[in-house]
N, C-alpha and C. Protein backbone atom coordinates (compact mmCIF):
# COMPACT_ATOMS: atom_id res chain seq x y z
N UNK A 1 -43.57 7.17 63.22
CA UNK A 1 -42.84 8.06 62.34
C UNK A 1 -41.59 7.37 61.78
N UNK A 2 -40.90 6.99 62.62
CA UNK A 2 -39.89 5.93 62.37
C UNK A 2 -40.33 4.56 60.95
N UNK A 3 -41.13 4.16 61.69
CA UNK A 3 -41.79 2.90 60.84
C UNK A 3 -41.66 3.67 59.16
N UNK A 4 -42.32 4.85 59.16
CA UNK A 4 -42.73 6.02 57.84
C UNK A 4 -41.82 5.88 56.85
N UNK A 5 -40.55 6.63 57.83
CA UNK A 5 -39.39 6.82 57.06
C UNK A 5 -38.78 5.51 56.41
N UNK A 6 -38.53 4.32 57.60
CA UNK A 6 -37.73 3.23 56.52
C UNK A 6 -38.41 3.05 55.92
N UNK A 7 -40.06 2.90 55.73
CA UNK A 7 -41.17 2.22 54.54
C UNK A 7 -40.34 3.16 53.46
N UNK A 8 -40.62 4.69 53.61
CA UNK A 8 -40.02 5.66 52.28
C UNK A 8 -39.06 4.95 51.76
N UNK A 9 -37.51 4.72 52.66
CA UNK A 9 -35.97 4.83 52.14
C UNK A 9 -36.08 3.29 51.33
N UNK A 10 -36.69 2.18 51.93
CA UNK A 10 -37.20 1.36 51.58
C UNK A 10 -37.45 1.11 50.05
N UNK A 11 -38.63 1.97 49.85
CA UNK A 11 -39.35 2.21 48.45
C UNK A 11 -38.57 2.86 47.41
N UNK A 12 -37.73 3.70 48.06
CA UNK A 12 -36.30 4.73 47.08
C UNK A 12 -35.59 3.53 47.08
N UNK A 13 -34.78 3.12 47.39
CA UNK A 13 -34.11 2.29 47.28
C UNK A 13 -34.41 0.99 46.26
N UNK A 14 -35.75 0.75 46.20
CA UNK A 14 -35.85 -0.40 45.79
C UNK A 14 -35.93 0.20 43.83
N UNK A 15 -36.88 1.28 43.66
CA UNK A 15 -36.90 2.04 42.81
C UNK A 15 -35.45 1.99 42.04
N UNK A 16 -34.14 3.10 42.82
CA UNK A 16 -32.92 2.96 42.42
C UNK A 16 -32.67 1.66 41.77
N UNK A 17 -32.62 1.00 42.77
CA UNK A 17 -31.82 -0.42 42.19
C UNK A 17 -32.70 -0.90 40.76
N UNK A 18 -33.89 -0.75 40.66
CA UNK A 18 -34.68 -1.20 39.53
C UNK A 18 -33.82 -0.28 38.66
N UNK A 19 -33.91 0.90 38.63
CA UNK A 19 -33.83 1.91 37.04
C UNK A 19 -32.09 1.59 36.86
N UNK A 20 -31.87 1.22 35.40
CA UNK A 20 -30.93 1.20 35.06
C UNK A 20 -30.31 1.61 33.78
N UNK A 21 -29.23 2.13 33.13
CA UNK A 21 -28.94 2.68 31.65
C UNK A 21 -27.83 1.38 30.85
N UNK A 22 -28.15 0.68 30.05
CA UNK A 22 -27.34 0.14 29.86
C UNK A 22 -26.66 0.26 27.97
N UNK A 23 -25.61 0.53 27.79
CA UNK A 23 -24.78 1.12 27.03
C UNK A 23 -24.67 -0.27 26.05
N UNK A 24 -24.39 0.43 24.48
CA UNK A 24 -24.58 -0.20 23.31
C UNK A 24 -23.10 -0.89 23.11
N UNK A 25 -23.08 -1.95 22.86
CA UNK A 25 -21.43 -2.84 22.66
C UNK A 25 -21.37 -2.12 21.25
N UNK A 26 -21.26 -1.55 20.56
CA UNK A 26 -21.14 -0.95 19.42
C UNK A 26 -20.10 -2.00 18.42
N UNK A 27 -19.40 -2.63 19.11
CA UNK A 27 -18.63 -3.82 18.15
C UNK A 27 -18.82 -5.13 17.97
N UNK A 28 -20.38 -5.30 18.74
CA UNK A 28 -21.28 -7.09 18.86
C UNK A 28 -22.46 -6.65 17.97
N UNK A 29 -22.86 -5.64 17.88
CA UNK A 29 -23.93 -5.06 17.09
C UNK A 29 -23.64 -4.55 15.93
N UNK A 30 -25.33 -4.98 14.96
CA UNK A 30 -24.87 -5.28 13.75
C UNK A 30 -26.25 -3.87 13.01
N UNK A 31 -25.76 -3.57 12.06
CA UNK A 31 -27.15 -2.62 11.47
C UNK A 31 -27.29 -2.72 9.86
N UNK A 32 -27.86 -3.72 9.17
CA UNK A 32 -27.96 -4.37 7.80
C UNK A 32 -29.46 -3.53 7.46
N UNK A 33 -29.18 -3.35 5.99
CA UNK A 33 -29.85 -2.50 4.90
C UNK A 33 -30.16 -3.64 3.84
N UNK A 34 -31.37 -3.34 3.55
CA UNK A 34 -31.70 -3.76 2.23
C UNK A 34 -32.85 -2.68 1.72
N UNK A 35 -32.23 -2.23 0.35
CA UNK A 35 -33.21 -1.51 -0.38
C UNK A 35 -33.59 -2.23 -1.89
N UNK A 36 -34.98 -2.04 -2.14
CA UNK A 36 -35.46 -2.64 -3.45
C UNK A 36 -35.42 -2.00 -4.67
N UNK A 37 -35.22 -2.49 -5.86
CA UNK A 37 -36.06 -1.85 -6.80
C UNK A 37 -36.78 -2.76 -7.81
N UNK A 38 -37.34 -2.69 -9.26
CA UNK A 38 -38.26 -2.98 -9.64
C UNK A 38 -37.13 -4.72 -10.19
N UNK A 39 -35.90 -4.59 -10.38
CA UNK A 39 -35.20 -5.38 -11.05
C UNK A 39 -34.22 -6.19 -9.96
N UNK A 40 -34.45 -5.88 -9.22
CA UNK A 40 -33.98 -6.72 -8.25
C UNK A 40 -33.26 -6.23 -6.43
N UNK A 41 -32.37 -6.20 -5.76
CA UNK A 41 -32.21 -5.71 -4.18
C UNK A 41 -30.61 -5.08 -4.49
N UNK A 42 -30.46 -4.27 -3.26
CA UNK A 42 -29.17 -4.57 -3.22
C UNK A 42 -29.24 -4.38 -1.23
N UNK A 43 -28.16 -4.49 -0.59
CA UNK A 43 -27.70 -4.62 0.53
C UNK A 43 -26.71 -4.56 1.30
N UNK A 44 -26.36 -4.09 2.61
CA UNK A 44 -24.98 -4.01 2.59
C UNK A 44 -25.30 -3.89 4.22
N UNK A 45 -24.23 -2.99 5.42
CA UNK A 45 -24.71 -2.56 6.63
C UNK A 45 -23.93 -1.27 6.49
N UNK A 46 -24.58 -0.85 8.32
CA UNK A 46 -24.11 0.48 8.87
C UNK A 46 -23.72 0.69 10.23
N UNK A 47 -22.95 1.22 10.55
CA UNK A 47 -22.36 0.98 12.04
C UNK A 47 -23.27 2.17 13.06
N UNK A 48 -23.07 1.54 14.04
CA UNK A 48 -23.74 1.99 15.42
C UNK A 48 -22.10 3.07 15.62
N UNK A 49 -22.71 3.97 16.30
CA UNK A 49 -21.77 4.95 16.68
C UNK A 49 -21.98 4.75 18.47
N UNK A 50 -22.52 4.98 18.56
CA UNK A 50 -23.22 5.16 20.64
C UNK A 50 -24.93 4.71 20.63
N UNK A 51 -24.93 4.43 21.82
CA UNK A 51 -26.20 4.24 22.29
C UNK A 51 -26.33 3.65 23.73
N UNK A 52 -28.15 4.07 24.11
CA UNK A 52 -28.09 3.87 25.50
C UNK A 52 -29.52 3.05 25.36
N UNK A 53 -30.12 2.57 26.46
CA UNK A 53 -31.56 2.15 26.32
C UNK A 53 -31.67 2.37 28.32
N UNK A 54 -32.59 3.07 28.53
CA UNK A 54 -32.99 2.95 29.86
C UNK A 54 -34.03 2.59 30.17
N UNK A 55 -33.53 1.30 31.41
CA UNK A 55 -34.68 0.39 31.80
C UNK A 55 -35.33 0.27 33.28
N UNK A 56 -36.63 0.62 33.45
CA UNK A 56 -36.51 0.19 34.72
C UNK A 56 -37.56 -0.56 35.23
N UNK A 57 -36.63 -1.80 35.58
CA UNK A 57 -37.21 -3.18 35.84
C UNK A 57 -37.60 -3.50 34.49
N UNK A 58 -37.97 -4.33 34.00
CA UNK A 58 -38.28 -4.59 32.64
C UNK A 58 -38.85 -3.90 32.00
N UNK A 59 -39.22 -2.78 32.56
CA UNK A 59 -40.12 -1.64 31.20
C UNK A 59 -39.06 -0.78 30.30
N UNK A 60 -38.90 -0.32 29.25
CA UNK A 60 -37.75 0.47 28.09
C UNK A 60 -38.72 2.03 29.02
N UNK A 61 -37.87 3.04 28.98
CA UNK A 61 -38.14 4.57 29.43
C UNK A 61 -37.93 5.15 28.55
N UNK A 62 -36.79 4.98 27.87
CA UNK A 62 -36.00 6.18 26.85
C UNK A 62 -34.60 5.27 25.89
N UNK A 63 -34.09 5.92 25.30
CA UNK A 63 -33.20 5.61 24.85
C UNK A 63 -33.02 6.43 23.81
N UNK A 64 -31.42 5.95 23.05
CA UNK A 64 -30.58 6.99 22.13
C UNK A 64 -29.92 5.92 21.34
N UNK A 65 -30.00 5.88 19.79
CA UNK A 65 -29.04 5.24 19.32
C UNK A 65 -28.71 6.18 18.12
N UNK A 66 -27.24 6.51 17.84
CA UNK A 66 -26.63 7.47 16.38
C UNK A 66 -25.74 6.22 15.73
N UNK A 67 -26.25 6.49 14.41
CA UNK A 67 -25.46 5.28 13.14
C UNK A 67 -24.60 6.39 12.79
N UNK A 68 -23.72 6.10 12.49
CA UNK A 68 -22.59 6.49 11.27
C UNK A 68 -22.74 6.33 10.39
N UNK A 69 -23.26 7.47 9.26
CA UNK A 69 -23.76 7.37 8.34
C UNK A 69 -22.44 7.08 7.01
N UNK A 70 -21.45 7.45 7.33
CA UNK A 70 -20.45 7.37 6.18
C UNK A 70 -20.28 6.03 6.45
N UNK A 71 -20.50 5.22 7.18
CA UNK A 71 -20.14 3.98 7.12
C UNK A 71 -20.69 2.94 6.49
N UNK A 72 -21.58 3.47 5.45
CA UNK A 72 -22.03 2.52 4.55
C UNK A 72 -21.80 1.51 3.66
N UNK A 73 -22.09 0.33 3.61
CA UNK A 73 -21.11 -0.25 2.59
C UNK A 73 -22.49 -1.24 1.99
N UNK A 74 -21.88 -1.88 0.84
CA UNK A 74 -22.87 -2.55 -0.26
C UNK A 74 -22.08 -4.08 0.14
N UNK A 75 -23.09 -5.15 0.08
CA UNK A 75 -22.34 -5.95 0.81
C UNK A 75 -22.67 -6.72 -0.71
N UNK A 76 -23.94 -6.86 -1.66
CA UNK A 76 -23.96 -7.95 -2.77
C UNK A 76 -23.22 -7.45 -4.37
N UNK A 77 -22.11 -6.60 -4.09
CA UNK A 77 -22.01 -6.50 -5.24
C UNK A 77 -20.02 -6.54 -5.10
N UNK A 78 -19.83 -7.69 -5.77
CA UNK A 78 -18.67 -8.02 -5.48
C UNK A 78 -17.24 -7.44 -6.45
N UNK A 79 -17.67 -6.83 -7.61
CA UNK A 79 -16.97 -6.17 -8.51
C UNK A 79 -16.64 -5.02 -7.33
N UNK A 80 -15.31 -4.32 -7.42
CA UNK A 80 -14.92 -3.50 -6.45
C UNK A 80 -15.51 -1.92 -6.83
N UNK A 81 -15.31 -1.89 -8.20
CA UNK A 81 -15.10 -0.75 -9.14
C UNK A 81 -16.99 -0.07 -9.18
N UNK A 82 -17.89 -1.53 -9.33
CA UNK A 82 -18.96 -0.81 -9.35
C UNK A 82 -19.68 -1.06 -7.54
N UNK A 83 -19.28 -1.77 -7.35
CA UNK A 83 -19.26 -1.48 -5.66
C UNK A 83 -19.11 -0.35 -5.24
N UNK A 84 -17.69 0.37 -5.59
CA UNK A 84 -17.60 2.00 -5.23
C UNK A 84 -18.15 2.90 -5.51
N UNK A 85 -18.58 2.36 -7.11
CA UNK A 85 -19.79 3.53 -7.30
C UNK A 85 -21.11 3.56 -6.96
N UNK A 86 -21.58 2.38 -6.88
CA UNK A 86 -23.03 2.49 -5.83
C UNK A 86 -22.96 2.95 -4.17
N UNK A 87 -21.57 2.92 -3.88
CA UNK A 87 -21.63 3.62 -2.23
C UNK A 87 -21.87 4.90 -2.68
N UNK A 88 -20.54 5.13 -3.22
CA UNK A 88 -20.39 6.64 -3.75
C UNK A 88 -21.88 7.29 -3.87
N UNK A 89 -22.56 6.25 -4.61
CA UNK A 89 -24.00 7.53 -4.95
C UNK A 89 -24.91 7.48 -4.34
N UNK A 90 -25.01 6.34 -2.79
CA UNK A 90 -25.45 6.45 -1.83
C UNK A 90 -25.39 7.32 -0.93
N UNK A 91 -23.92 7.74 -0.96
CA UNK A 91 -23.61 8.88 0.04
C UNK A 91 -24.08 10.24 -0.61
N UNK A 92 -24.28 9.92 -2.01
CA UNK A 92 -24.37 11.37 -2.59
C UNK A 92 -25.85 11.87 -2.03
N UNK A 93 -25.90 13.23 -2.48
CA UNK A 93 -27.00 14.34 -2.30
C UNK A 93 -28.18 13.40 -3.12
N UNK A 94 -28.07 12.61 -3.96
CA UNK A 94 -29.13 11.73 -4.74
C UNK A 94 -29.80 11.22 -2.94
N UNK A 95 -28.89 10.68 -2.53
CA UNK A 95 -29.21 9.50 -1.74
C UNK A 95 -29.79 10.18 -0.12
N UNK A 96 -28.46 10.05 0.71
CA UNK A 96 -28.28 10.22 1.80
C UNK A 96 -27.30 10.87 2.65
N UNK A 97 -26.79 12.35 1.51
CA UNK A 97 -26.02 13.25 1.67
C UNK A 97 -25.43 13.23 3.46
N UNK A 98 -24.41 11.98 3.43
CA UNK A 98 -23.41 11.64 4.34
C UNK A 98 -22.61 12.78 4.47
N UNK A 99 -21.49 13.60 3.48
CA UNK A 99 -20.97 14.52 3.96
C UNK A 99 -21.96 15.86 4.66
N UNK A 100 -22.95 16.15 3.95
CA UNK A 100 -23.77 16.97 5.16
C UNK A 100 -24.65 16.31 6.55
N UNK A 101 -25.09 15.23 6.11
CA UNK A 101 -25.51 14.55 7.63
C UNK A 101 -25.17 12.83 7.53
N UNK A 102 -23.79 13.02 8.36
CA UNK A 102 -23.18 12.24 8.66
C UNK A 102 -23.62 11.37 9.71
N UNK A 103 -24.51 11.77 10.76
CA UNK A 103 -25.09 10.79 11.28
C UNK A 103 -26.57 10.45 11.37
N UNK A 104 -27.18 9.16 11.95
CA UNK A 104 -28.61 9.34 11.95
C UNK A 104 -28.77 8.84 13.53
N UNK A 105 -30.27 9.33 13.56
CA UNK A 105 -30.54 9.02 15.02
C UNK A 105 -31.87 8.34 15.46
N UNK A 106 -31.49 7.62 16.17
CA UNK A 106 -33.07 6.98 17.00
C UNK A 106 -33.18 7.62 18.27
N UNK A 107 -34.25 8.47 18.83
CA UNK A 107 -34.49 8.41 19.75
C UNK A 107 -35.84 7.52 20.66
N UNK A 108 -35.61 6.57 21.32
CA UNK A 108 -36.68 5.79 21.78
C UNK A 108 -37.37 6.37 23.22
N UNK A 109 -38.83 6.65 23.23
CA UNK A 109 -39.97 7.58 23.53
C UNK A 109 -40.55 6.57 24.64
N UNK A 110 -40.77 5.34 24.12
CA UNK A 110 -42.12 4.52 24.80
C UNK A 110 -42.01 2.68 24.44
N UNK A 111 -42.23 2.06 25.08
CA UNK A 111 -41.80 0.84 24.68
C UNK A 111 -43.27 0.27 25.52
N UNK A 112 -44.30 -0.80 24.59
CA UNK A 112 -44.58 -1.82 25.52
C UNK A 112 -44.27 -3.06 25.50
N UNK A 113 -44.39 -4.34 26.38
CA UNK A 113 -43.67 -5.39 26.45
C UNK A 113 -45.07 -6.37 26.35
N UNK A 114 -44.61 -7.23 25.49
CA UNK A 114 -45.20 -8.50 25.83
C UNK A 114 -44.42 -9.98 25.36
N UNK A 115 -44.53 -10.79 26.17
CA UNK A 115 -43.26 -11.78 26.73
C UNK A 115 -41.79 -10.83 26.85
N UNK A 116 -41.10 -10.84 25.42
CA UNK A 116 -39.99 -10.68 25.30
C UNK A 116 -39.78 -9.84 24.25
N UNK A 117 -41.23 -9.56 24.00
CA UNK A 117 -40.84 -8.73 22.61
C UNK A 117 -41.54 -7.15 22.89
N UNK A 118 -40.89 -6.03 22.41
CA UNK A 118 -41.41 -4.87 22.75
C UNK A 118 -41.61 -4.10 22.08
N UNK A 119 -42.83 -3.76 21.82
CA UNK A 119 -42.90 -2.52 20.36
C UNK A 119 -42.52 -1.04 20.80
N UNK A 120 -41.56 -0.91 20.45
CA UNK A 120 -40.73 0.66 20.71
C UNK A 120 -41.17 1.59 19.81
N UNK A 121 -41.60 2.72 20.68
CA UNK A 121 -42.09 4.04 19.28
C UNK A 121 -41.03 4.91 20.04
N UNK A 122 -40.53 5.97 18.93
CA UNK A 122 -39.92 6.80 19.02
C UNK A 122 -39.45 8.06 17.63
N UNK A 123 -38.57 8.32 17.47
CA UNK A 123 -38.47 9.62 16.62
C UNK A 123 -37.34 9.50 15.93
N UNK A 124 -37.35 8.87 14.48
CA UNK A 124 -36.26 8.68 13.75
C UNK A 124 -35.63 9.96 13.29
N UNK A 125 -34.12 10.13 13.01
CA UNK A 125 -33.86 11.41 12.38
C UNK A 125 -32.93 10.82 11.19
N UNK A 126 -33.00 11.06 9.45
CA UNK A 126 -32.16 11.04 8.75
C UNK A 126 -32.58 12.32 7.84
N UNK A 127 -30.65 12.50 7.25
CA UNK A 127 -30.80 13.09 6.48
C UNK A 127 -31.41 14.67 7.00
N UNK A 128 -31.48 15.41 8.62
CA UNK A 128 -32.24 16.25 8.85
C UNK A 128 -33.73 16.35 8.68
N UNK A 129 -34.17 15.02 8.82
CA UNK A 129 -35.75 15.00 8.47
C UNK A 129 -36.29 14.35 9.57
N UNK A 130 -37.03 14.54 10.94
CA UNK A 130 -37.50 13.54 11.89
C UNK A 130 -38.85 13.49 11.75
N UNK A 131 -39.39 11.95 11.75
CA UNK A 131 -40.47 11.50 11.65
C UNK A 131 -40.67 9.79 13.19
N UNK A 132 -41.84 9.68 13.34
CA UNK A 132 -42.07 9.43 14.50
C UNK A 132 -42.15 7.77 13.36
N UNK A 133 -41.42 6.79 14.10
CA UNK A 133 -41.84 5.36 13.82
C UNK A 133 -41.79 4.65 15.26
N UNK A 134 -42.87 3.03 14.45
CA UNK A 134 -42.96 2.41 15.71
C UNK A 134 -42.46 0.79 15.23
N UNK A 135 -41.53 -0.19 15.75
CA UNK A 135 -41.47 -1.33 15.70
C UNK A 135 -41.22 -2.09 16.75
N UNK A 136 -40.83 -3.50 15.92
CA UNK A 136 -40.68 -4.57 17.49
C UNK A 136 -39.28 -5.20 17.51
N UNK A 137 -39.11 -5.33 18.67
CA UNK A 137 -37.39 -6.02 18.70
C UNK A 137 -37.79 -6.97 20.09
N UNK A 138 -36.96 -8.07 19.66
CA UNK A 138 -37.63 -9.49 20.86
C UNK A 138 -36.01 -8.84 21.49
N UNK A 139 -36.42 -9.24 22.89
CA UNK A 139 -34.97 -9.44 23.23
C UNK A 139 -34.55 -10.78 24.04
N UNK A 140 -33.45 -10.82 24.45
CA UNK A 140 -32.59 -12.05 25.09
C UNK A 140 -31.37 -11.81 26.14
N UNK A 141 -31.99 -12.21 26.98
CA UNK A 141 -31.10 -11.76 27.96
C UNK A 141 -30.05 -12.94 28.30
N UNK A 142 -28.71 -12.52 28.28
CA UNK A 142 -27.56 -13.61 28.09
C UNK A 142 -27.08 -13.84 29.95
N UNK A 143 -26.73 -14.88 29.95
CA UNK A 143 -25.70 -15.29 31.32
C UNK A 143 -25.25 -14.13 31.95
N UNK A 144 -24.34 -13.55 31.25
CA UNK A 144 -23.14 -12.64 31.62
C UNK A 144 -24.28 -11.42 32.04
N UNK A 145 -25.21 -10.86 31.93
CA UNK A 145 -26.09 -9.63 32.16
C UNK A 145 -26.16 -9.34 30.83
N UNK A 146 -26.13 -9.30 29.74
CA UNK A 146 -25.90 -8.51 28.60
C UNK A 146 -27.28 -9.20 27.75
N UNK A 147 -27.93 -7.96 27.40
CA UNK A 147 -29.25 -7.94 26.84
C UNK A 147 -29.59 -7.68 25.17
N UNK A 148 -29.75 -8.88 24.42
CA UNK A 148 -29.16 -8.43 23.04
C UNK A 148 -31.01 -8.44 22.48
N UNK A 149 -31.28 -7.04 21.26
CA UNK A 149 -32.44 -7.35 21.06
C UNK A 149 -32.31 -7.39 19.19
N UNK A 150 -33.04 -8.13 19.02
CA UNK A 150 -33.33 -8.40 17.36
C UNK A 150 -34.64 -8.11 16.97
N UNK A 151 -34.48 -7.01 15.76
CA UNK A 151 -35.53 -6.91 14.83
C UNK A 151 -35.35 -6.12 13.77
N UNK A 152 -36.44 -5.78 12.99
CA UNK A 152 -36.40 -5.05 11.92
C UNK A 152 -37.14 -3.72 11.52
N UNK A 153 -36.77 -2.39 11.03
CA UNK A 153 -37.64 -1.31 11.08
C UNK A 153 -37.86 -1.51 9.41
N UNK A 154 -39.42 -0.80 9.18
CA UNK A 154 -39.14 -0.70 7.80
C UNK A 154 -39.48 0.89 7.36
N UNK A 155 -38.62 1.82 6.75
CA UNK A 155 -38.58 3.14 6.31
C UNK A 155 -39.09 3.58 5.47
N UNK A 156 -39.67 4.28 5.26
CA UNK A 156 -40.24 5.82 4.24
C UNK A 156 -39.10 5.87 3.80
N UNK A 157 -38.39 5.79 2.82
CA UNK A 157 -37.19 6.84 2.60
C UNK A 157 -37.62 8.77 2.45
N UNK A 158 -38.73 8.38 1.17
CA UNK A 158 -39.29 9.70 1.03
C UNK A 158 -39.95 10.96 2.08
N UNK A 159 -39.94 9.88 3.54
CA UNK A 159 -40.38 11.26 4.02
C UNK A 159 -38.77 12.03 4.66
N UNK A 160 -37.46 11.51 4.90
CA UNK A 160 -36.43 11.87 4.81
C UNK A 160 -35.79 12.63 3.41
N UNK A 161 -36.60 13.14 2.88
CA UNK A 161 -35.90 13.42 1.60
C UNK A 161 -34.88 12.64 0.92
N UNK A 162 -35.46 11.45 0.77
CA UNK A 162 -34.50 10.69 -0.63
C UNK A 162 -35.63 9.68 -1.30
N UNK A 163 -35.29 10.67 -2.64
CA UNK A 163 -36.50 10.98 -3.58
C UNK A 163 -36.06 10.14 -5.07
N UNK A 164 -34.58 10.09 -5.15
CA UNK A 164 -34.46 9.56 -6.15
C UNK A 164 -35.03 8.37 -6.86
N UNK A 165 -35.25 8.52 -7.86
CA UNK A 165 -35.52 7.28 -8.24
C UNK A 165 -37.58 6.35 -7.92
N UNK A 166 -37.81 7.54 -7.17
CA UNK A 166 -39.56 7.10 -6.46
C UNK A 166 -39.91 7.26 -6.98
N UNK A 167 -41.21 6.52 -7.22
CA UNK A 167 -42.28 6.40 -8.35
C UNK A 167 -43.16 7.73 -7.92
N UNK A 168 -43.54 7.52 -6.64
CA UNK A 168 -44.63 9.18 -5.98
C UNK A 168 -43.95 10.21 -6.51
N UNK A 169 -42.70 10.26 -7.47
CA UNK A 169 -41.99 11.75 -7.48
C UNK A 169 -41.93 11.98 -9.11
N UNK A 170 -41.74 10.78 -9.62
CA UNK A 170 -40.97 11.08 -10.63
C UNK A 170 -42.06 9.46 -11.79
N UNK A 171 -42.10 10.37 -12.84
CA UNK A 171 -42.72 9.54 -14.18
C UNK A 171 -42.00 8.78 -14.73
N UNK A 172 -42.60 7.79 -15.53
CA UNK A 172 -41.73 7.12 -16.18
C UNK A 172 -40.77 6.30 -16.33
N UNK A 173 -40.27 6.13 -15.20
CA UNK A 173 -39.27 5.48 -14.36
C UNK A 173 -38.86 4.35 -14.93
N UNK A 174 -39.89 3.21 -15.23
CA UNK A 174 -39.95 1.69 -15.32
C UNK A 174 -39.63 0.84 -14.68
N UNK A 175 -38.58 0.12 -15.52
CA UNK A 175 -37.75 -0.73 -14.73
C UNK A 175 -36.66 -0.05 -13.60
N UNK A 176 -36.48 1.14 -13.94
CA UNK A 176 -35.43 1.95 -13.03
C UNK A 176 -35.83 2.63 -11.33
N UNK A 177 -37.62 2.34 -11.75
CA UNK A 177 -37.50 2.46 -10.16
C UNK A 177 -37.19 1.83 -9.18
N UNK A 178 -37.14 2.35 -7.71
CA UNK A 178 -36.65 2.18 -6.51
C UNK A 178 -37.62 2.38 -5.83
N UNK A 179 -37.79 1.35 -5.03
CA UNK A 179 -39.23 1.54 -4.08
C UNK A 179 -38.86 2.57 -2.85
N UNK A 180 -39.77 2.82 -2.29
CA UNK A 180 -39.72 3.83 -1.18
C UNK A 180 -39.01 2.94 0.17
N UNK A 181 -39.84 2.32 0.36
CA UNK A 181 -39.66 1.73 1.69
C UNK A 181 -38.29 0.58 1.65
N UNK A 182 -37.33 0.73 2.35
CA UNK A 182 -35.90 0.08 2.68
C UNK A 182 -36.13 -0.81 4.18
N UNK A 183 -35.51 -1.54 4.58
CA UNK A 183 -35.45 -2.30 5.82
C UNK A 183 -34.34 -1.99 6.53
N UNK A 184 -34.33 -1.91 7.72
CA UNK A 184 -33.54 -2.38 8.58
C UNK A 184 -33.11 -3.54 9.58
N UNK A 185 -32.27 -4.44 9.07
CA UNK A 185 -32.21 -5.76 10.30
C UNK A 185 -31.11 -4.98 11.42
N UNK A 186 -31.48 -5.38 12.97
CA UNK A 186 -30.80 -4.96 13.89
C UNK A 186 -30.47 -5.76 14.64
N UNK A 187 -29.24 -5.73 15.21
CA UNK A 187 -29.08 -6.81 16.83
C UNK A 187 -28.16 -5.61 17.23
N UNK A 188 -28.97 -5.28 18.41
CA UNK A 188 -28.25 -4.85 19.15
C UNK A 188 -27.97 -5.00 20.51
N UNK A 189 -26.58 -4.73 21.25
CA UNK A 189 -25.74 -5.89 22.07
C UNK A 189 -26.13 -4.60 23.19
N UNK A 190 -26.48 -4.98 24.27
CA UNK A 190 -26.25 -3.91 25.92
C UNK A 190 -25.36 -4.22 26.85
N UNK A 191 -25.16 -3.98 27.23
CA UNK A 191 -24.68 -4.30 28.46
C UNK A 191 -24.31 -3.24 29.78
């Protein structure tokens, strides 16, 4: 009976020490945009607000990451004046109505691993619109403990409601359309 119990406390224990939550450096991590249209890109980033990723032993369980959505900025357009106005109409109700939803969210569902790289599915939210995506982020685990992973999502805008400018919505367009699908490059820092 004896023998029973340490095998149990044993097995808890070892469990514990495996599962771990490790928290987003929110100021080593980076969240870059590029959206297309028929005449050429534009690009800029967006800041991480919080986030968590829970791991146990090398498998992903869950996780949470919220962007700050007002924190948008246009990084290729160096005139100040029309710089401001392409944020400006990013944030607008055209775009990605920031003053009503100011933030966006990842929630991460399921992760599998192979070497170093892990395809994470989970449940994007912008704009009040959640739809289920799946991508891959390699990661790298540094000296110090700190686990940084890199990759890229690529978005629907349209199933978030931002419609402007899409060819599926709207005629005629030409040269003035805007493709649907935008990128995301990510590194994000744990520790």
């Amino acid at each position: 009976m004896k023998k029973t119990a340490l095998f149990i406390s044993f097995v808890f224990a070892a469990v514990a020490v495996s599962a771990q939550t490790l928290s987003l450096d929110a100021s080593n991590s980076t969240l870059g945009w590029v959206g297309k249209k028929v005449t050429g890109q534009h690009n800029g980033y967006l800041k991480f607000e919080s986030g968590k990723l829970e791991l146990e032993g090398e498998n992903i369980k869950g996780g949470n990451f919220v962007v700050d959505m007002t924190s948008l900025t246009v990084e290729d357009i160096k005139d100040e004046k029309t710089n401001g106005m392409l944020v400006g109409h990013l944030k607008s109700d055209d775009f990605f109505s920031v003053e009503t939803y100011p933030k966006a969210n990842l929630v991460v569902e399921k992760a599998t691993k192979s070497g170093e790289t892990y395809t994470i599915t989970g449940k994007l939210t912008i704009k009040g619109a959640t739809h289920p995506i799946t991508f891959d982020a390699v990661r790298e685990k540094k000296s110090d403990g700190t686990q940084v992973f890199t990759g890229n999502v690529v978005v629907d805008r349209t199933l978030y409601n931002v419609k402007y400018g899409s060819g599926k919505f709207f005629a005629s367009l030409g040269d003035n359309m805007i493709y649907d699908e935008f990128t995301l490059d990510f590194k994000i820092v744990l520790k």
